[in-house]
C-alpha atoms as a PDB file:
ATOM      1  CA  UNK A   1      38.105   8.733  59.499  1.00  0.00           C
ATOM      2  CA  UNK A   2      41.099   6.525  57.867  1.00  0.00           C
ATOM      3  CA  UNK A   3      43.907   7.326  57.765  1.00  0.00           C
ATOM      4  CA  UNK A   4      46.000   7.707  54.890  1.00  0.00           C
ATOM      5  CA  UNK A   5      49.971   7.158  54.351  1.00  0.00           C
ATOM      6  CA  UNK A   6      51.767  10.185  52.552  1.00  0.00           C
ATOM      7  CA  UNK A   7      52.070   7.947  49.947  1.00  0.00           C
ATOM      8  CA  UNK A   8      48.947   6.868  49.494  1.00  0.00           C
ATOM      9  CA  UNK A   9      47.888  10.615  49.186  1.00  0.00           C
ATOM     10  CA  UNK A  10      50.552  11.916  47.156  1.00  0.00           C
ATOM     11  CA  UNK A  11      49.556   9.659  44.544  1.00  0.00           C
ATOM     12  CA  UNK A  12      44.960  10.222  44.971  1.00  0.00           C
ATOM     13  CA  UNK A  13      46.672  14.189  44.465  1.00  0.00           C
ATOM     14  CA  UNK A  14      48.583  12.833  41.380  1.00  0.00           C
ATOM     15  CA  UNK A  15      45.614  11.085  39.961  1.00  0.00           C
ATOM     16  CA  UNK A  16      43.697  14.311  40.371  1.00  0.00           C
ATOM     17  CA  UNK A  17      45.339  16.923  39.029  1.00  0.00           C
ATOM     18  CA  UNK A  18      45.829  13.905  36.276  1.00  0.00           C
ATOM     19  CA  UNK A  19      42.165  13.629  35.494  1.00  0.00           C
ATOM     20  CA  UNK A  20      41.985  17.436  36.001  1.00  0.00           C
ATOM     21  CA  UNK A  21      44.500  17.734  33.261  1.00  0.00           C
ATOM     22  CA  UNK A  22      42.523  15.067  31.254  1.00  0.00           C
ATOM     23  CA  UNK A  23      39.557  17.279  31.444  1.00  0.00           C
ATOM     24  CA  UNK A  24      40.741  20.227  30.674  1.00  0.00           C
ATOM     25  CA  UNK A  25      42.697  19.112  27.081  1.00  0.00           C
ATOM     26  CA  UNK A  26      39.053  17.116  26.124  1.00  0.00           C
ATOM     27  CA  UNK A  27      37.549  20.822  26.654  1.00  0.00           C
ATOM     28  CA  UNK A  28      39.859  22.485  24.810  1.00  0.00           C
ATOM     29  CA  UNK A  29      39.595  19.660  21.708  1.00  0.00           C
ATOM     30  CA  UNK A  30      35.573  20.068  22.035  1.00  0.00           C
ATOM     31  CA  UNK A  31      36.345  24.149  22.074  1.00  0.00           C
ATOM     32  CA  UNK A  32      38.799  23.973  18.912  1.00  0.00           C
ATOM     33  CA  UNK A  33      36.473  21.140  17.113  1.00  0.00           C
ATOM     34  CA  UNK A  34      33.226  23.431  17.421  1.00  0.00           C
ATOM     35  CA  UNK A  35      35.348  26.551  16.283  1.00  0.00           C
ATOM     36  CA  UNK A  36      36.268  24.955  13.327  1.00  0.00           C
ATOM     37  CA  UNK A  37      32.533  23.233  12.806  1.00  0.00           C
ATOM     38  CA  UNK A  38      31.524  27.130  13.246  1.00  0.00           C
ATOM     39  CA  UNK A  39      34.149  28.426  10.507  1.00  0.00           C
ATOM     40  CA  UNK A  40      32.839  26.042   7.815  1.00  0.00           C
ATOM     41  CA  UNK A  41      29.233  26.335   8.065  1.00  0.00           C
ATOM     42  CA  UNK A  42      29.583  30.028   8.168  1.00  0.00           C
ATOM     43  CA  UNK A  43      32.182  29.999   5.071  1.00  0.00           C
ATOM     44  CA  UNK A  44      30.480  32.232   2.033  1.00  0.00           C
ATOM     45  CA  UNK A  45      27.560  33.660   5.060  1.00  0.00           C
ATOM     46  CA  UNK A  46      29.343  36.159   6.704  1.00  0.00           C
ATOM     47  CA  UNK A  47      27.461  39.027   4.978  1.00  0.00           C
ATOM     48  CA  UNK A  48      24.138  37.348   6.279  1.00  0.00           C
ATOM     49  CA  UNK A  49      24.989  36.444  10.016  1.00  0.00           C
ATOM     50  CA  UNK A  50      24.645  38.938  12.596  1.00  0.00           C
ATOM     51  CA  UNK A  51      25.121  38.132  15.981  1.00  0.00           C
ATOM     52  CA  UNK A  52      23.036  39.542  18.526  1.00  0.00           C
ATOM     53  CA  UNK A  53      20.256  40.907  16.286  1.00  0.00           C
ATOM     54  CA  UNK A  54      17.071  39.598  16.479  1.00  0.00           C
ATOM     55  CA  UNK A  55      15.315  38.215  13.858  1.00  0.00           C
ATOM     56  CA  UNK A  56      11.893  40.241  12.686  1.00  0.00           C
ATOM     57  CA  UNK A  57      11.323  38.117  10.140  1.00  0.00           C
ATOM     58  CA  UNK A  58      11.988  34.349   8.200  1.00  0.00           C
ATOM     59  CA  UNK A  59      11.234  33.227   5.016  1.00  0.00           C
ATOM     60  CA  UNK A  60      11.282  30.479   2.554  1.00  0.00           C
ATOM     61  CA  UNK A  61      12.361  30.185  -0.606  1.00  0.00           C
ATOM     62  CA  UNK A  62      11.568  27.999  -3.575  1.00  0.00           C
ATOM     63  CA  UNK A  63      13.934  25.519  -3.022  1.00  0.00           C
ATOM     64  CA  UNK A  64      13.002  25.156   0.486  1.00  0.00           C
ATOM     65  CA  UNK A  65      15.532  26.815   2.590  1.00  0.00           C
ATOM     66  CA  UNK A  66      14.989  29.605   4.955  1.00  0.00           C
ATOM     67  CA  UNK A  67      15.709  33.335   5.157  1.00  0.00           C
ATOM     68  CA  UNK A  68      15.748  35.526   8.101  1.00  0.00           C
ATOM     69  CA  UNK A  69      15.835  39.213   8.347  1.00  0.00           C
END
């Protein structure tokens, strides 16, 4: 096993908690980004969306798009 000078592991800590910190802000953009994605393609359907139902039925309409019940 090597050995390693406190310096040499005070920074590998440093560069972890770095990339840990790294991480953790890219989840948080992703998190925010797919929130917001979620708030626009729901604008004007919030009367039609239910979470946690499921569906019994689908349909289509004449111009093409779908409808579930």
């Amino acid at each position: 096993m090597p050995h390693y000078s406190i310096s040499i592991i005070r920074a590998k800590i440093i560069d972890e908690n770095a990339l840990a910190y790294i991480i953790d802000q890219e989840q948080m953009i992703n998190l925010r980004f797919r929130q917001a994605l979620r708030a626009i393609m729901l604008e004007g359907l919030q009367d039609r969306v239910h979470y946690g139902k499921e569906a019994l039925r689908a349909e289509t309409t004449s111009d093409g798009s779908s409808t579930r019940a």
